[in-house]
C-alpha atoms as a PDB file:
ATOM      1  CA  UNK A   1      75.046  56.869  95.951  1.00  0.00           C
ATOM      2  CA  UNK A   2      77.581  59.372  95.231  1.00  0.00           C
ATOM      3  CA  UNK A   3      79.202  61.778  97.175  1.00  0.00           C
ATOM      4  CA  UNK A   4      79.844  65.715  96.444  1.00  0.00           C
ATOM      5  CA  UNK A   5      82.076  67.521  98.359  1.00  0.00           C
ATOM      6  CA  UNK A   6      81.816  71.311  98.142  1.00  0.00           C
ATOM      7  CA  UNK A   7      85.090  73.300  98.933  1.00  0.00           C
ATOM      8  CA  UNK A   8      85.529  77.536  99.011  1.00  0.00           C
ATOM      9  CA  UNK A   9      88.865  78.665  97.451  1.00  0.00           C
ATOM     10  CA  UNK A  10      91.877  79.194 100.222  1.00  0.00           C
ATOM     11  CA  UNK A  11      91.968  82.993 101.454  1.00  0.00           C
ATOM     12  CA  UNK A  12      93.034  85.803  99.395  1.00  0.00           C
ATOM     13  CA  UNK A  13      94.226  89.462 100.237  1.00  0.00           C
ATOM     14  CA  UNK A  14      90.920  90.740  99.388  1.00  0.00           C
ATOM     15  CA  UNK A  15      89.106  88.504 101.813  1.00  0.00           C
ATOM     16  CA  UNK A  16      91.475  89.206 104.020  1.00  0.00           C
ATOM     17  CA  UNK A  17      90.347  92.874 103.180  1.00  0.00           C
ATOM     18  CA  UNK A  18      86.903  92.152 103.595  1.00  0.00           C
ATOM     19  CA  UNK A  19      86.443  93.293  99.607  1.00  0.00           C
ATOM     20  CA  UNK A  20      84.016  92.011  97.455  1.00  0.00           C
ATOM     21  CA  UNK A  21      86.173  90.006  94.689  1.00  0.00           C
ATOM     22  CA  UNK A  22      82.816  89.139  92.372  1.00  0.00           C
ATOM     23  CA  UNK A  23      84.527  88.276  88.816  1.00  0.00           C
ATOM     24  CA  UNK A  24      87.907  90.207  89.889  1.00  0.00           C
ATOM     25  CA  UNK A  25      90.529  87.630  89.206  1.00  0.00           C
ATOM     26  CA  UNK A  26      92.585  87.562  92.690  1.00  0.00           C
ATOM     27  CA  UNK A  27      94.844  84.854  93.539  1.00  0.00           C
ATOM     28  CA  UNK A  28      95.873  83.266  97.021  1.00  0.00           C
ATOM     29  CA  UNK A  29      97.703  84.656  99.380  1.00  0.00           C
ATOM     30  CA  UNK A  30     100.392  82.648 101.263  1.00  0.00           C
ATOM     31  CA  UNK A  31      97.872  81.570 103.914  1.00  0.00           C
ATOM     32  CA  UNK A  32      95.683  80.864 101.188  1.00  0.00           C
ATOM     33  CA  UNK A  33      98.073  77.999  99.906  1.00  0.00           C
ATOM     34  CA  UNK A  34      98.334  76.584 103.395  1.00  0.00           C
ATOM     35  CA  UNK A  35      94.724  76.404 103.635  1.00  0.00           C
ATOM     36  CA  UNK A  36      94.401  75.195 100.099  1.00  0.00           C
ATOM     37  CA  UNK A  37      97.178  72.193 101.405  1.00  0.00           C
ATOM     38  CA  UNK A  38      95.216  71.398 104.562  1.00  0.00           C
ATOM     39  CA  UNK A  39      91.895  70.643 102.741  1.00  0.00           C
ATOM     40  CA  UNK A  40      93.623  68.936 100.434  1.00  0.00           C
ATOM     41  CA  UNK A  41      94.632  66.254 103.406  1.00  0.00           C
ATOM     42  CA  UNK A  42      91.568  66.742 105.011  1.00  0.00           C
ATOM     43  CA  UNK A  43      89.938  65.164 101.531  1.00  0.00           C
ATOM     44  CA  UNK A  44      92.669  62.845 101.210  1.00  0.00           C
ATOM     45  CA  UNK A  45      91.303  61.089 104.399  1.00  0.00           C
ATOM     46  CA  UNK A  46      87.600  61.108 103.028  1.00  0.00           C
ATOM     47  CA  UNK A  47      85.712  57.868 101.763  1.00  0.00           C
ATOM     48  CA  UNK A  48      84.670  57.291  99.492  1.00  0.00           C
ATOM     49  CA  UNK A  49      87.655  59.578  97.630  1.00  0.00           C
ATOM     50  CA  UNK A  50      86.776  61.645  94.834  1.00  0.00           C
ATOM     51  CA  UNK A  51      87.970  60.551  91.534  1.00  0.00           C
ATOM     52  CA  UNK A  52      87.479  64.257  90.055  1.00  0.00           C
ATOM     53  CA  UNK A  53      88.202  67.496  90.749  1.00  0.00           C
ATOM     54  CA  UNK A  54      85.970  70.343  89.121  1.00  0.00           C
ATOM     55  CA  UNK A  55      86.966  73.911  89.359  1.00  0.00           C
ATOM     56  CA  UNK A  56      85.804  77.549  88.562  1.00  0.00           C
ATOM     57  CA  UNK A  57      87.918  78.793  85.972  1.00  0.00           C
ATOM     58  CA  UNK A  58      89.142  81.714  88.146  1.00  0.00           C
ATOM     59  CA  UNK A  59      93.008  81.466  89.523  1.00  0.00           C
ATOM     60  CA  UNK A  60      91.733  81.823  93.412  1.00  0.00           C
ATOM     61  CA  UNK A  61      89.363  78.423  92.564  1.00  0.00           C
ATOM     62  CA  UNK A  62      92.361  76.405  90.474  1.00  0.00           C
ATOM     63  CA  UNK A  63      94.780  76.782  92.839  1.00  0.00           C
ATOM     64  CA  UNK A  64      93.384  75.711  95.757  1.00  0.00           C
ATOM     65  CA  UNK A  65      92.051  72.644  93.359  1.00  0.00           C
ATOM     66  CA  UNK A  66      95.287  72.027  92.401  1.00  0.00           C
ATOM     67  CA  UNK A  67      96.687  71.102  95.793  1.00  0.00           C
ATOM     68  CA  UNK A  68      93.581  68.654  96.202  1.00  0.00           C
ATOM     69  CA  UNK A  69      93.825  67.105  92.761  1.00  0.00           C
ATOM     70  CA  UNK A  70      97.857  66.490  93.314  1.00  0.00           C
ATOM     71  CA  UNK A  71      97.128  65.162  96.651  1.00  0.00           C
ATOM     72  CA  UNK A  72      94.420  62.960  95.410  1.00  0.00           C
ATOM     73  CA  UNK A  73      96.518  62.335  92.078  1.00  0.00           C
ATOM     74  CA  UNK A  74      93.372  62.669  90.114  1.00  0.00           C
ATOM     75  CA  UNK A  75      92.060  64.488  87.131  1.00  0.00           C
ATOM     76  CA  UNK A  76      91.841  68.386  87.715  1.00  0.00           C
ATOM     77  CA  UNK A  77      88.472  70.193  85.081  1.00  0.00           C
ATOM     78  CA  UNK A  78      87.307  73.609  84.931  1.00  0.00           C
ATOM     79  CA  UNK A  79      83.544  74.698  84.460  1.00  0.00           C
ATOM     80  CA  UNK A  80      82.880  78.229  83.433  1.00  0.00           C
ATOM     81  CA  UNK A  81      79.469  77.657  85.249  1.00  0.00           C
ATOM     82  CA  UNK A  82      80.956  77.406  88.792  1.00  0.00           C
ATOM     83  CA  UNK A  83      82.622  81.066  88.451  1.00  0.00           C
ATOM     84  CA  UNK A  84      81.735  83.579  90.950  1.00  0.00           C
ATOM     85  CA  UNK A  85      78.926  86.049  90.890  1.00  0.00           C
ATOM     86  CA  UNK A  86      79.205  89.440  89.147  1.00  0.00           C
ATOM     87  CA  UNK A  87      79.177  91.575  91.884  1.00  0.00           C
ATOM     88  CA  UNK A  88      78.284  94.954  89.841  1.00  0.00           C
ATOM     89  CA  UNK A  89      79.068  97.983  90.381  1.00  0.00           C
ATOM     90  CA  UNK A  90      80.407  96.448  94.049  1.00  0.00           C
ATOM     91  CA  UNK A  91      82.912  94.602  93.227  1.00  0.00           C
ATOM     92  CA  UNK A  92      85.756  95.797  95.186  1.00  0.00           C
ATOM     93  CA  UNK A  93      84.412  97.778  98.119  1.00  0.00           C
ATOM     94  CA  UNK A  94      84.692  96.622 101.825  1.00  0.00           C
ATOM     95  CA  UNK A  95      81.877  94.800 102.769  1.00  0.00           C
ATOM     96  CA  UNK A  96      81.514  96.598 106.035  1.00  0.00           C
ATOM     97  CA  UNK A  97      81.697  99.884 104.352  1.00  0.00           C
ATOM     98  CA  UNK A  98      78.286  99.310 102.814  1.00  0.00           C
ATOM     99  CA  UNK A  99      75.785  98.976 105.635  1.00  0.00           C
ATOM    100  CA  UNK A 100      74.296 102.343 104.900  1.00  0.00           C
ATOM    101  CA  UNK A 101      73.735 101.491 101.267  1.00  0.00           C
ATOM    102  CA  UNK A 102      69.708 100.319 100.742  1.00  0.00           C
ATOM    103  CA  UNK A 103      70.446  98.586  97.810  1.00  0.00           C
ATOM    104  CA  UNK A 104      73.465  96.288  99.091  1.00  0.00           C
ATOM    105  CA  UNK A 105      71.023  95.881 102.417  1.00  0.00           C
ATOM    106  CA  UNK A 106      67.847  94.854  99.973  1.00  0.00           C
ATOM    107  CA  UNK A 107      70.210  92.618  97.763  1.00  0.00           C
ATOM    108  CA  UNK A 108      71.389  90.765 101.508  1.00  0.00           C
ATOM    109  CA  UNK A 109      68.153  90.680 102.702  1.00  0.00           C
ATOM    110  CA  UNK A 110      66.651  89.187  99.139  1.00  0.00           C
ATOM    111  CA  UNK A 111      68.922  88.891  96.542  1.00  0.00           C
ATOM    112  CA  UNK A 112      65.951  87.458  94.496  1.00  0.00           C
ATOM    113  CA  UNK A 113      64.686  90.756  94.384  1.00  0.00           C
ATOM    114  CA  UNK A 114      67.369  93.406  94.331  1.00  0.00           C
ATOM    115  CA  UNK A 115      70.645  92.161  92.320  1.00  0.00           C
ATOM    116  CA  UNK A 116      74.134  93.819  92.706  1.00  0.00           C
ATOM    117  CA  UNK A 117      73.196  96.620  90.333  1.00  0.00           C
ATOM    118  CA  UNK A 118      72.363  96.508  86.995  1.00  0.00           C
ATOM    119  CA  UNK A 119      75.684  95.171  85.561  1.00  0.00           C
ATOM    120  CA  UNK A 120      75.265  92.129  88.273  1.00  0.00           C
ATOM    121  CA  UNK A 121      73.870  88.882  87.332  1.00  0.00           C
ATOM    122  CA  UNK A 122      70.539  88.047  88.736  1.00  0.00           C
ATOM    123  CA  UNK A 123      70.858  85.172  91.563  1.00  0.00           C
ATOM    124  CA  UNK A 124      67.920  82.767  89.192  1.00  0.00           C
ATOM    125  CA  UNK A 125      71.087  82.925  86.437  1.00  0.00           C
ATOM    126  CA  UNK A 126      73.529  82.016  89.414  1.00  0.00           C
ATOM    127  CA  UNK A 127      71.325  79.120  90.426  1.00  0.00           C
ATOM    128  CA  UNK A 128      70.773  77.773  87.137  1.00  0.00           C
ATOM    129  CA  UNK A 129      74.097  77.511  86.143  1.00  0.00           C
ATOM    130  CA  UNK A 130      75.493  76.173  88.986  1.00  0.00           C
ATOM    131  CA  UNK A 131      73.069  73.534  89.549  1.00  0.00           C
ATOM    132  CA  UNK A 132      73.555  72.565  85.821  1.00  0.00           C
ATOM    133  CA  UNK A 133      77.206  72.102  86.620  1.00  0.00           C
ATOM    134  CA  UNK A 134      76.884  69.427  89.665  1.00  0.00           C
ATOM    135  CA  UNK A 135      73.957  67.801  87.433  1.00  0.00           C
ATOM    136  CA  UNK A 136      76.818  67.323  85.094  1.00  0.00           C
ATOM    137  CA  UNK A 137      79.268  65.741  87.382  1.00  0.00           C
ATOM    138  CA  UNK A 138      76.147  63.530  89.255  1.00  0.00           C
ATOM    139  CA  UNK A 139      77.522  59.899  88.547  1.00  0.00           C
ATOM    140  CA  UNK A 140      81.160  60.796  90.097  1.00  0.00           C
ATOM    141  CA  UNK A 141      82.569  61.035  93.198  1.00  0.00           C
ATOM    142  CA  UNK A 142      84.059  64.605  92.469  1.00  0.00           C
ATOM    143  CA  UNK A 143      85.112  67.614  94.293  1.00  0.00           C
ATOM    144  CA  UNK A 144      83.832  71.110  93.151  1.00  0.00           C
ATOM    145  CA  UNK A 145      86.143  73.805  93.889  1.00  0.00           C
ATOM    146  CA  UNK A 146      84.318  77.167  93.973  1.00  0.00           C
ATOM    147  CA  UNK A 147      83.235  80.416  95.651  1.00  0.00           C
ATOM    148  CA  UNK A 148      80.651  81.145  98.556  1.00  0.00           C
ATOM    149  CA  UNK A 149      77.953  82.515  97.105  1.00  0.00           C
ATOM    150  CA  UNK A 150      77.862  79.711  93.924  1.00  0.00           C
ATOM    151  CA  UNK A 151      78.033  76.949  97.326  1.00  0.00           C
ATOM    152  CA  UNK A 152      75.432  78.882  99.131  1.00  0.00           C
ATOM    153  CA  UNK A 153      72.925  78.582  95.795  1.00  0.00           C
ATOM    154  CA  UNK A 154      74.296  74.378  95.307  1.00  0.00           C
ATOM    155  CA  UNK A 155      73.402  74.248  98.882  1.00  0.00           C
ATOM    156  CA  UNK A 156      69.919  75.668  98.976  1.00  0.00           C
ATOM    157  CA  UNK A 157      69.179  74.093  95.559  1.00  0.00           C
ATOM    158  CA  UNK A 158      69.502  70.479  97.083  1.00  0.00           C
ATOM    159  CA  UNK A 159      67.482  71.162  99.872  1.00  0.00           C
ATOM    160  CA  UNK A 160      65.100  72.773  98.049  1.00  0.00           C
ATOM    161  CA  UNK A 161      65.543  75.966 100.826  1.00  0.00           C
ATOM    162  CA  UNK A 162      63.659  79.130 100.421  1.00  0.00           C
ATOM    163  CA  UNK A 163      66.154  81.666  98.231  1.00  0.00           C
ATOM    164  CA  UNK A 164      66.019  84.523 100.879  1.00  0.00           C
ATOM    165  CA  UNK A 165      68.281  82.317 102.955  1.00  0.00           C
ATOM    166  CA  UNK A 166      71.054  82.598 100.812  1.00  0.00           C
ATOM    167  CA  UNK A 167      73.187  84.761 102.331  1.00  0.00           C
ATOM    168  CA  UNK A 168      72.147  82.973 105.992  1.00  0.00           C
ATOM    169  CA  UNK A 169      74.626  80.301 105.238  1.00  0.00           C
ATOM    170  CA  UNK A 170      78.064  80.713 106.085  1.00  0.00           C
ATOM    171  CA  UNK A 171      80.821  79.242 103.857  1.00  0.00           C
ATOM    172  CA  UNK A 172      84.347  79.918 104.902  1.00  0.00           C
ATOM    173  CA  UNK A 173      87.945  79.730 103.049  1.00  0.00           C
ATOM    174  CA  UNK A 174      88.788  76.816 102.326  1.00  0.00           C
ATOM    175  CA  UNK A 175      86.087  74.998 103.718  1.00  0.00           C
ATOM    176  CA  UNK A 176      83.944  71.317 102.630  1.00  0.00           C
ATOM    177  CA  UNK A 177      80.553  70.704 102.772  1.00  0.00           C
ATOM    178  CA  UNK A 178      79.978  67.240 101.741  1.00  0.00           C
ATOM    179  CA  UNK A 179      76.861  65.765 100.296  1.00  0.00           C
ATOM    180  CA  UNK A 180      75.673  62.224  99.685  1.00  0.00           C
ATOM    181  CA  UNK A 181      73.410  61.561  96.266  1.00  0.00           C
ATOM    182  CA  UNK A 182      70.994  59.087  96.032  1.00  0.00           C
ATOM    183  CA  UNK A 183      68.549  58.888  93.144  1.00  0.00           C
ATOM    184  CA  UNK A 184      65.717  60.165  95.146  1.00  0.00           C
ATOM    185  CA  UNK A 185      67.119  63.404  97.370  1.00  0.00           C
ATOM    186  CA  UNK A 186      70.802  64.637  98.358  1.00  0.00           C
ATOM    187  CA  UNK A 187      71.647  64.238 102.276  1.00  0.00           C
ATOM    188  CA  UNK A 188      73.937  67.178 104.024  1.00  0.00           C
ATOM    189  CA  UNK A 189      76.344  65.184 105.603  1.00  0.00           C
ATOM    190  CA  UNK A 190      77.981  67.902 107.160  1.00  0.00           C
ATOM    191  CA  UNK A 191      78.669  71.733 106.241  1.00  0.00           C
ATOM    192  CA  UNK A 192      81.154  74.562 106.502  1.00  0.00           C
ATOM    193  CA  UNK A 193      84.124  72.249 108.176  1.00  0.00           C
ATOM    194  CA  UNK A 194      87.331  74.027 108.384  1.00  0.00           C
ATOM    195  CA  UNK A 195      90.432  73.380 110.304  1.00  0.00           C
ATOM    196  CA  UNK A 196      90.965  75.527 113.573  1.00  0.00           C
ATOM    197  CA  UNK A 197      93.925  77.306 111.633  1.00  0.00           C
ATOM    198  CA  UNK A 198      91.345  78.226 108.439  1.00  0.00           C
ATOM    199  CA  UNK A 199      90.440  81.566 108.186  1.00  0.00           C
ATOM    200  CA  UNK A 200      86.292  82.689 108.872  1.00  0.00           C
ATOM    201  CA  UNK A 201      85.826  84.924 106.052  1.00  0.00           C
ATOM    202  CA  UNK A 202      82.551  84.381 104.278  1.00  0.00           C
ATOM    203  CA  UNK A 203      82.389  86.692 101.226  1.00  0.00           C
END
């Protein structure tokens, strides 16, 4: 059995915004560093404890995997295929700015069906990449350091969920979600666990 803990970058001042980031390269804020530091202990304190930390490439993702793989004083990797969705043409807009636009409504409601626009990536390519990622990392215990909507597809692709329940699952800053792997299926141990002080912010 191995274990796989899932953690959401600390906050930035577009979630604090309520913006879609998508591939826009923000980093944290300050409370996004003191998030990024209270995971980190709250991992320190796991068992078993990772021996790897995996990260999307963007800054938001290494930074707040920095302060877990110093704390842990283990090996810190980046994956290009646990980088955040392209959001589109919607990338940067406030979230609740767009409940009277059908096609951001369709793409909550299915985003099998209707993707972020035609510059977006479809969610299939989201899911296959990411899954390929924690397929690579399968024999460690290892941290993966990433952004909601890449958890949200990890998630439902473990437990085999139906895909128009993606965006039903909540995954705050800086939160862990922590799986345990056996050879046959992957147990949810518990999901979404944040700290009183973390910020709720899911997008």
């Amino acid at each position: 059995m191995n274990v796989l803990y899932l953690c959401r970058h600390g906050e930035t001042d577009w979630n604090a915004q309520g913006r879609i980031q998508g591939r826009t390269d923000t980093r944290l804020n300050a409370a996004g560093h003191a998030q990024a530091e209270r995971l980190a202990h709250v991992l320190l304190g796991e068992r078993p404890r990772a021996s790897l930390v995996v990260s999307s490439p963007m800054c938001r993702a290494v930074e707040t995997a920095r302060h877990i793989a110093d704390l842990l004083d283990v090996e810190l990797v980046c994956d290009e295929d646990l980088t955040e969705l392209h959001t589109g043409r919607y990338t940067g807009c406030v979230a609740s700015e767009l409940a009277s636009d059908p096609r951001w409504q369709a793409h909550l409601r299915d985003p099998w069906i209707e993707g972020c626009g035609e510059e977006g990536e479809p969610a299939v390519a989201v899911r296959e990449r990411v899954m390929r990622a924690v397929e690579r990392y399968r024999d460690r215990h290892v941290v993966v350091v990433s952004h909601a909507t890449p958890i949200r597809h990890i998630i439902m692709g473990l437990l085999d969920m139906p895909n128009r329940h993606l965006y039903h699952l909540v995954v705050g800053n800086a939160s862990v979600t922590r799986f345990d792997r056996h050879d046959a299926f992957s147990k949810l141990v518990y999901m979404n666990y944040m700290d009183n002080l973390f910020s709720d912010k899911s997008l």
